[in-house]
Protein backbone atom coordinates (compact mmCIF):
# COMPACT_ATOMS: atom_id res chain seq x y z
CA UNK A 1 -20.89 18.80 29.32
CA UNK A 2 -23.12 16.50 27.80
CA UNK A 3 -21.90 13.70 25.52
CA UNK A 4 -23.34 12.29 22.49
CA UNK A 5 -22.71 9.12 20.37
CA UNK A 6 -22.25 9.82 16.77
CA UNK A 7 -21.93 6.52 14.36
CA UNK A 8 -19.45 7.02 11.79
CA UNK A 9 -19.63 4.90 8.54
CA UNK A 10 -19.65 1.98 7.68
CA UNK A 11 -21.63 3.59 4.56
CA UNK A 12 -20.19 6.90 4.53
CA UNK A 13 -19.79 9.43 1.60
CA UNK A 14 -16.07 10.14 2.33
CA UNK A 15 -14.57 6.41 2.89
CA UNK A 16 -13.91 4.12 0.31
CA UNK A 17 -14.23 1.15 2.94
CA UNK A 18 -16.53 0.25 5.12
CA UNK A 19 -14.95 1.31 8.47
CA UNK A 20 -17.27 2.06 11.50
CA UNK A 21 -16.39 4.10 13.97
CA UNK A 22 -18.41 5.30 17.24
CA UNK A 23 -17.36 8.80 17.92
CA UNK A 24 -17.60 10.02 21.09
CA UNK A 25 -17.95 13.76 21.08
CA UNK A 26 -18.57 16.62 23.51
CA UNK A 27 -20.45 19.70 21.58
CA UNK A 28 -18.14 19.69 18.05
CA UNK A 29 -15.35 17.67 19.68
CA UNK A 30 -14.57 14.05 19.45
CA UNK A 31 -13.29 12.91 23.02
CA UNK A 32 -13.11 8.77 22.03
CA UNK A 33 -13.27 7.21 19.50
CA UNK A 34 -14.15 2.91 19.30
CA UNK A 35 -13.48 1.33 15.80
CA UNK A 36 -15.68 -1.86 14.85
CA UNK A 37 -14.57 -3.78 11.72
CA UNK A 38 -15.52 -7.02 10.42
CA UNK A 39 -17.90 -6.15 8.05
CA UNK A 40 -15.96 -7.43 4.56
CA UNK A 41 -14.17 -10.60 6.88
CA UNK A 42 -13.50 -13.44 3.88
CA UNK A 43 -11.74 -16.12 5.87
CA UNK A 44 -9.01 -15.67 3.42
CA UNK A 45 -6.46 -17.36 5.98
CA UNK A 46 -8.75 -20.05 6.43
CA UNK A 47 -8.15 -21.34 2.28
CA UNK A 48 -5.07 -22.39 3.26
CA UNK A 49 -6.76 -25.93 4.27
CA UNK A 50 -8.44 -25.77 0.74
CA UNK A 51 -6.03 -24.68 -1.92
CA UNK A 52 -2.56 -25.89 -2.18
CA UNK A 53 0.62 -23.45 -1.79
CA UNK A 54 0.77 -22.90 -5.34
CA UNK A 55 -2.94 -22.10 -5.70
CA UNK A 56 -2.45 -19.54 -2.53
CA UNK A 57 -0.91 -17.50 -4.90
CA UNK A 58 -3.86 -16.07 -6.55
CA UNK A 59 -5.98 -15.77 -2.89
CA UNK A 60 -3.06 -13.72 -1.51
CA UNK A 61 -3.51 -10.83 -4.11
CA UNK A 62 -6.79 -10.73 -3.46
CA UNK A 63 -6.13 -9.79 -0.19
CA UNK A 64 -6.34 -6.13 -1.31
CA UNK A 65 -7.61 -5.29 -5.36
CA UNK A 66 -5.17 -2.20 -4.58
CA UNK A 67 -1.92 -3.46 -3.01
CA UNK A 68 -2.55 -7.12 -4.82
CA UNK A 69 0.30 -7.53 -6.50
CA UNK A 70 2.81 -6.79 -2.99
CA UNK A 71 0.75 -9.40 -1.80
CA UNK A 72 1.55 -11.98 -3.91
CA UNK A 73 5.17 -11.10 -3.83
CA UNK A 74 5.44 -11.13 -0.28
CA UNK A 75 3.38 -14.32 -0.34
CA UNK A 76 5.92 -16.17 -2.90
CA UNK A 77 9.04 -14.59 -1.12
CA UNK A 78 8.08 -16.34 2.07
CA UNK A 79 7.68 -20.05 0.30
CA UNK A 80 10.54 -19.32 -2.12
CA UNK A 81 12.65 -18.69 1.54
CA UNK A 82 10.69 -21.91 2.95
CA UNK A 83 11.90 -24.01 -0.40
CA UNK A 84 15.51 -22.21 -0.70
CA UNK A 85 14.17 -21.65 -4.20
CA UNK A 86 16.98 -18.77 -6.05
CA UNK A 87 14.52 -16.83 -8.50
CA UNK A 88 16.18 -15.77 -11.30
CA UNK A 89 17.61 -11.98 -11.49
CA UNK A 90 15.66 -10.53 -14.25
CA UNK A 91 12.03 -11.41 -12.38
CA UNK A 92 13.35 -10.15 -9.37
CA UNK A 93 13.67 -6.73 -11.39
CA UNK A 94 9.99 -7.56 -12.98
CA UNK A 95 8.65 -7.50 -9.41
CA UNK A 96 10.36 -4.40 -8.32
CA UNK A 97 8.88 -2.57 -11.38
CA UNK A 98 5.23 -3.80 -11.11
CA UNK A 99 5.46 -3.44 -7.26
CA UNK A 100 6.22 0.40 -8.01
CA UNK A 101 3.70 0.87 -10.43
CA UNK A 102 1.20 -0.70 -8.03
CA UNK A 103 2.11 2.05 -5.54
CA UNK A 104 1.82 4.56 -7.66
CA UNK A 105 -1.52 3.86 -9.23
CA UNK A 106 -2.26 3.49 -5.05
CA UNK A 107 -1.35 6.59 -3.97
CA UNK A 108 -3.13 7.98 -7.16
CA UNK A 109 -6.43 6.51 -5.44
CA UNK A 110 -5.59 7.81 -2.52
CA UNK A 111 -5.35 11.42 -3.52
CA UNK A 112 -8.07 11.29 -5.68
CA UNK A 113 -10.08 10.08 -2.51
CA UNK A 114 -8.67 12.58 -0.32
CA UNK A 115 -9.46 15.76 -3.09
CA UNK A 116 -13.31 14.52 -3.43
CA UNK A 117 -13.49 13.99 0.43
CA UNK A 118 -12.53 17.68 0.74
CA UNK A 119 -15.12 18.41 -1.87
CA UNK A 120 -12.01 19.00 -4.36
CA UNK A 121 -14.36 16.95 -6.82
CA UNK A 122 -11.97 18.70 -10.25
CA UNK A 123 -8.41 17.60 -8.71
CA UNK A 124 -10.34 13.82 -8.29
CA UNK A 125 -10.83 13.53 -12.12
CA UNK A 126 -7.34 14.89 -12.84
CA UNK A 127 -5.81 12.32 -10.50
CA UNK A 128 -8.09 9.06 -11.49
CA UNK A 129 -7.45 10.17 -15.08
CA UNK A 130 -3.62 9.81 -14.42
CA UNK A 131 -4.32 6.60 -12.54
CA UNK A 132 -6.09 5.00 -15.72
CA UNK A 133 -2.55 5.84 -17.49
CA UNK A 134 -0.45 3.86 -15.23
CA UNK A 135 -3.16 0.64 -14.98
CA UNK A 136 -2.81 0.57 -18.82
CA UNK A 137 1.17 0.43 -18.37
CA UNK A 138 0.63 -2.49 -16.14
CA UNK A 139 -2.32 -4.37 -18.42
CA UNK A 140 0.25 -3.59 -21.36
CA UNK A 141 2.71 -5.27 -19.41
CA UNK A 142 1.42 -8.10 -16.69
CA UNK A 143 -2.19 -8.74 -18.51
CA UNK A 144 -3.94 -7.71 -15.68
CA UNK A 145 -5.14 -4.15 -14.28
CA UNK A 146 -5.75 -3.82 -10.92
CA UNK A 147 -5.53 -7.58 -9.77
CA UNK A 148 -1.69 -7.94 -12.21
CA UNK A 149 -1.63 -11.98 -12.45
CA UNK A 150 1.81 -11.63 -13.39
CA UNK A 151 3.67 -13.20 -10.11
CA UNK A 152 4.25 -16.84 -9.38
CA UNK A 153 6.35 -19.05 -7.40
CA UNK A 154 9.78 -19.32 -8.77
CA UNK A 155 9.01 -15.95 -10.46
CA UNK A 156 6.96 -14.34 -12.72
CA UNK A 157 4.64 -15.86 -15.41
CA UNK A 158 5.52 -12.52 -18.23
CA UNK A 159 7.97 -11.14 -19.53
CA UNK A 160 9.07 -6.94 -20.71
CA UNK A 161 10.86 -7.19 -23.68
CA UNK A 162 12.91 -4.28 -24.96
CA UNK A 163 10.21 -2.64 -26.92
CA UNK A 164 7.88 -3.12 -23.79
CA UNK A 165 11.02 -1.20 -21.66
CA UNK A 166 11.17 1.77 -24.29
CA UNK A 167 7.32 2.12 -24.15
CA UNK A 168 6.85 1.90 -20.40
CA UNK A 169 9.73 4.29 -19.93
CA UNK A 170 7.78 6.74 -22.52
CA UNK A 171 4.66 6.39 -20.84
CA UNK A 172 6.03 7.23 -17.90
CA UNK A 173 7.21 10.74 -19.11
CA UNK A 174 3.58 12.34 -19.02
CA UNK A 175 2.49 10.45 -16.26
CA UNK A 176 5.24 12.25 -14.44
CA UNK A 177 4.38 15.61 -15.68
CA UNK A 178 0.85 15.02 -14.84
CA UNK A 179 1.43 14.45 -11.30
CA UNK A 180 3.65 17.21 -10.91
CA UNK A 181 1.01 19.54 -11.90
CA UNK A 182 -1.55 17.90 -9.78
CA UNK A 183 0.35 17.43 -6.65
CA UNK A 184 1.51 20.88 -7.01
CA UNK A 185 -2.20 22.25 -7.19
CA UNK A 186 -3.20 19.45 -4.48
CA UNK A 187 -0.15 20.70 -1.79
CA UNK A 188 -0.32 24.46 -2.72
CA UNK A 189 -3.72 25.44 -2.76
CA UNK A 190 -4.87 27.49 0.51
CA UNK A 191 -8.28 25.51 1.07
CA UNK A 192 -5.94 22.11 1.43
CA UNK A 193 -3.43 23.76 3.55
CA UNK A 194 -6.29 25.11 6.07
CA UNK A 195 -7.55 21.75 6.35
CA UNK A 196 -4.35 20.20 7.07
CA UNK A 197 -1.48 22.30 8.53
CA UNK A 198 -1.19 22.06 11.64
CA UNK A 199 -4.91 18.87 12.00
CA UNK A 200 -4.39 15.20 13.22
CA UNK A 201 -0.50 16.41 14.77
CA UNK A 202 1.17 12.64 15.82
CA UNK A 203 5.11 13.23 17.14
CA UNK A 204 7.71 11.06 16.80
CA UNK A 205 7.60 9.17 20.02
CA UNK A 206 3.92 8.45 19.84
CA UNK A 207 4.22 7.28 16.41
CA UNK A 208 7.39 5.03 17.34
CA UNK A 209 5.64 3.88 20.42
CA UNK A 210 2.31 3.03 18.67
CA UNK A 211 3.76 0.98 16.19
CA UNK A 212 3.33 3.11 12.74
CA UNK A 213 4.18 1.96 9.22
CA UNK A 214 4.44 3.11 6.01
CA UNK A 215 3.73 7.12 4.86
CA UNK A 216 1.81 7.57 8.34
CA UNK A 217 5.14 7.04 10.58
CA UNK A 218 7.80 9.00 7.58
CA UNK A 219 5.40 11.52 8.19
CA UNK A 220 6.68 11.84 12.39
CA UNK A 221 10.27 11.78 10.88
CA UNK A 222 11.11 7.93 11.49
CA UNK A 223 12.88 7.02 8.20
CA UNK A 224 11.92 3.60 8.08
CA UNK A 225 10.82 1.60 4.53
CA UNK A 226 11.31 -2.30 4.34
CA UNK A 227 12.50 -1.63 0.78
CA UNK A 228 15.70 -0.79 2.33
CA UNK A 229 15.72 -4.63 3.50
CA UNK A 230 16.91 -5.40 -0.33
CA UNK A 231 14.38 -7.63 -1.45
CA UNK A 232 13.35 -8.43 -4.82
CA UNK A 233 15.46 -6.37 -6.77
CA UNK A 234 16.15 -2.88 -4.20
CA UNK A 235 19.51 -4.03 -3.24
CA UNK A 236 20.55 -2.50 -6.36
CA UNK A 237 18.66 0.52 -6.50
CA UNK A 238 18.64 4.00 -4.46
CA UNK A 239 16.14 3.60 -1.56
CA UNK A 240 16.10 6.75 0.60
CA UNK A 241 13.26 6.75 3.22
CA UNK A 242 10.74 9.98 2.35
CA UNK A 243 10.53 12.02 5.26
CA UNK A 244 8.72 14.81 7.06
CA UNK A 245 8.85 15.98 10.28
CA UNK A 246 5.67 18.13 11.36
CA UNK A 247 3.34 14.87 11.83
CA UNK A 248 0.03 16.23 10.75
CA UNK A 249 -2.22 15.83 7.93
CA UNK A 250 -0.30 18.20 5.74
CA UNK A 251 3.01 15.92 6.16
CA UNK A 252 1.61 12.77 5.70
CA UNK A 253 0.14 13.84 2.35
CA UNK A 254 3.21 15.42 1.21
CA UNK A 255 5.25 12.18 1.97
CA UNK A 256 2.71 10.22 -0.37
CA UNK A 257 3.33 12.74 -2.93
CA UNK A 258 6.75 12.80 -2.91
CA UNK A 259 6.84 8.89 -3.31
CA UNK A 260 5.44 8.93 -7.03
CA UNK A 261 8.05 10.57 -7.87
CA UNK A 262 10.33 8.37 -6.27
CA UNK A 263 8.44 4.93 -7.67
CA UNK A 264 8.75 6.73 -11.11
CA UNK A 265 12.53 6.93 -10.77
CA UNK A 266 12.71 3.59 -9.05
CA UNK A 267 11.40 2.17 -12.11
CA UNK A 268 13.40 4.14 -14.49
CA UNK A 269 16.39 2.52 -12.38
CA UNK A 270 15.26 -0.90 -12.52
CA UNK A 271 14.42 -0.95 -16.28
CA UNK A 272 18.05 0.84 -17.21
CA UNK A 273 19.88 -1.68 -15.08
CA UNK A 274 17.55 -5.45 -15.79
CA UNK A 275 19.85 -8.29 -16.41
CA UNK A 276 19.14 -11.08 -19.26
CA UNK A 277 17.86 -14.14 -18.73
CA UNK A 278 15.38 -16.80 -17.74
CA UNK A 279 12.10 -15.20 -15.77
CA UNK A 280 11.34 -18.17 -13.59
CA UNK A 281 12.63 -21.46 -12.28
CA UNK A 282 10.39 -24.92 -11.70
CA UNK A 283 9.58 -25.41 -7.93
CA UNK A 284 9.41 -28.72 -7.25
CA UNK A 285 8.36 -30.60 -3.95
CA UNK A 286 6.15 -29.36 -0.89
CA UNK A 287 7.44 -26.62 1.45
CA UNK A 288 8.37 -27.24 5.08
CA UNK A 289 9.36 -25.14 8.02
CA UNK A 290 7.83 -21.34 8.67
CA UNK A 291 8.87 -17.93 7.65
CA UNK A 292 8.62 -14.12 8.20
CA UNK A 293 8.76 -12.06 5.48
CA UNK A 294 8.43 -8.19 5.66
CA UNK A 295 7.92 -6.00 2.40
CA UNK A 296 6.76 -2.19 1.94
CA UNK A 297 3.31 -2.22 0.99
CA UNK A 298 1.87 1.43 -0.65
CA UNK A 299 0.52 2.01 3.14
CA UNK A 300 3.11 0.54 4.53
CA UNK A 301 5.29 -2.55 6.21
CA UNK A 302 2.90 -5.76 5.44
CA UNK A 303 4.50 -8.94 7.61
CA UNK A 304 3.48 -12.16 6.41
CA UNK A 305 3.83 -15.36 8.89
CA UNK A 306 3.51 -18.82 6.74
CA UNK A 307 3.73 -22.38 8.28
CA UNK A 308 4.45 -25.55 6.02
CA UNK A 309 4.33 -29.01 7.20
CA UNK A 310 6.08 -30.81 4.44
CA UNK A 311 2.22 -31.34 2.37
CA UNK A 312 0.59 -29.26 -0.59
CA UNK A 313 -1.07 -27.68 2.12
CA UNK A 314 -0.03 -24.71 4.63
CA UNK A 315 -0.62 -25.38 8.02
CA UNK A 316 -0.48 -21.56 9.12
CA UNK A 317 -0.96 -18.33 7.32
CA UNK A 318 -1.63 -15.14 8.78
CA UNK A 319 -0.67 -11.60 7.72
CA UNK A 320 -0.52 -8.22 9.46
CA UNK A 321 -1.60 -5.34 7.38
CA UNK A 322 -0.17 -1.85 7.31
CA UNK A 323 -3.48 -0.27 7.80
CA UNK A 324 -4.34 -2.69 11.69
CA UNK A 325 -0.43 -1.16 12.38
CA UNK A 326 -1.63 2.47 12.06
CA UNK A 327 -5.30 2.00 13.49
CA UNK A 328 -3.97 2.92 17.24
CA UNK A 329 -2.45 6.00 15.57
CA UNK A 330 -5.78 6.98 13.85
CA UNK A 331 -8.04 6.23 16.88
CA UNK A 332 -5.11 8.45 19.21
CA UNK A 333 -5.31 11.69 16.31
CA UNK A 334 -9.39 11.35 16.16
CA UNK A 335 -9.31 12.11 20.16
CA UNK A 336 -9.54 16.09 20.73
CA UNK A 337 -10.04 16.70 16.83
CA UNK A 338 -13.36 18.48 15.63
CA UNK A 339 -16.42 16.57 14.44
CA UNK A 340 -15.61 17.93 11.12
CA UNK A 341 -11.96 16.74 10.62
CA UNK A 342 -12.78 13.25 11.23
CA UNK A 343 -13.18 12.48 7.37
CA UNK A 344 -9.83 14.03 6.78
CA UNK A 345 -7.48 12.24 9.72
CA UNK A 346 -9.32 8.78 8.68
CA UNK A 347 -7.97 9.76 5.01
CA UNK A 348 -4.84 10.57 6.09
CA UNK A 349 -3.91 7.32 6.80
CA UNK A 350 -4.85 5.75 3.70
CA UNK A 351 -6.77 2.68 5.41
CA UNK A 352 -7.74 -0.29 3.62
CA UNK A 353 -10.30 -2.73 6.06
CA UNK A 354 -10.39 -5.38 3.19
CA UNK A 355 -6.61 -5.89 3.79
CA UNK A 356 -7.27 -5.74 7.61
CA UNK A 357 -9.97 -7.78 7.76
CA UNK A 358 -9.10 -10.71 5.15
């Protein structure tokens, strides 16, 4: 049988991100598929020469405008480890809660993303409209929206006081309700279910083997979340991995929606249980010696590698992204699909090529 080339992206109506991928495809069936990034590549890792550490701050959450604020707080975990600096209790708490809204106002995009790219164009309002809610929680509350400002080295530069706590935990009562309703519609309705059960199927071993994080591998049954590591402030709170075991499309989106509700109660924890006290200590001198530090992004484990050499400057930063991690998955479920579930398996895994690509 003849084959064809088909170009895929990187302007295409169904992807938020410029991802281009050469499908190989036999009649209506893809048989290979060969990814090309680059196209958004910022040098990000190269700043390091240019700004100090503490300036470094602000070009790690801009790593990703939806996973920003992870980013910094990996970022600042790794020099705080460097520098043996002890942030205080209560902005450990402060990072857990903004961390949770971020992934919940990302898996909100996500969804809304994945109803319009099945032409679901009334469940994309319904879920953007939510998101809006929970972005005005966190510009109430860090200053910022999507890019939060809010976390520095040593801590964090704001503050929740008590009437900020009752508020966000009111806010959060609709916003709850909301996304029942909609991910009830969104995993219910017979159209989604057709398009998922049973599409984009990745066991256990191959999603083990290939190296999957986040949502994509919880989805093959592997309950694995770097939350349960105990950073920031999770070593007081109940972490339990959210799992499914049928590895398709269907489970992967199911696992996503099953973590609002768990970020919502994570953050009803923290705020019920945050200590008193001072939200940030003074970090003094220049950092020196290297670190790994591993935190749960929305899509997944994010591993940060930073190298100090005793200066203002880092001598080595690099970072590895959930979404590279789950690219050998994606490019393994597009081989043997059909031409038309391509839009859906890419979706699936939630990728973000800005964080990739830097």
């Amino acid at each position: 049988m003849a084959r064809t080339v088909i170009p895929f992206g990187p302007q295409h109506p169904v992807l938020p991100e410029p991802i281009h991928l050469d499908l190989v495809v036999e009649d209506e069936k893809v048989v290979e598929a060969r990814p090309s990034i680059g196209f958004v590549h910022r040098g990000l890792e190269k700043l390091v020469e240019k700004k100090d550490f503490q300036e470094f701050v602000y070009v790690a959450e801009r790593i990703c405008g939806i996973c920003s604020f992870i980013h910094g707080q990996t970022y600042c975990q790794a020099i705080e480890s460097i520098m043996n600096v002890a942030v205080p209790p209560r902005a450990l708490y402060l990072r857990t809660v903004w961390g949770e809204l971020s992934r919940i106002h990302s898996h909100l995009l996500w969804m809304g993303l994945m109803a319009d790219g099945m032409g679901f164009e009334s469940l994309f309002m319904h879920t953007w409209r939510v998101r809006e809610k929970v972005l005005n929680i966190v510009e109430a509350t860090a200053g910022g929206r999507v890019i939060f400002g809010s976390c520095k080295l040593g801590g964090v530069r704001r503050d929740i006081d008590a009437e900020g706590v009752k508020q966000v935990l009111k806010d959060l009562e609709p916003i709850e309700q909301d996304i029942r309703d909609i991910t009830k519609v969104f995993l219910n309705d017979r159209s989604v279910k057709a398009r998922l059960c049973g599409v984009g199927v990745l066991s256990r071993q191959d999603a083990y083997d290939l190296g999957c994080v986040g949502p994509t591998l919880r989805a093959s049954g592997v309950a694995q979340d770097m939350r349960k590591l105990g950073y920031a402030a999770f070593k007081d709170l109940d972490v339990t991995p959210i799992t499914r075991t049928d590895g398709d499309c269907y489970a992967r989106c199911a696992v996503r929606c099953e973590e609002l509700f768990q970020s919502i109660q994570l953050i009803r924890q923290a705020l019920a249980q945050i200590p008193q006290g001072e939200i940030s200590v003074k970090v003094t001198g220049q950092p020196n010696g290297e670190v790994i530090t591993r935190t749960e992004q929305p899509r997944g484990e994010v591993v940060y590698y930073v190298k100090a050499n005793g200066t203002k400057h880092l001598q080595r930063f690099r970072v590895r992204t959930p979404t590279f991690a789950n690219l050998p998955a994606m490019l393994k479920l597009l081989q043997g699909c059909e031409l038309a579930d391509v839009p859906m398996l890419v979706l699936t895994i939630d990728p973000c090529i800005s964080c990739t690509e830097r």
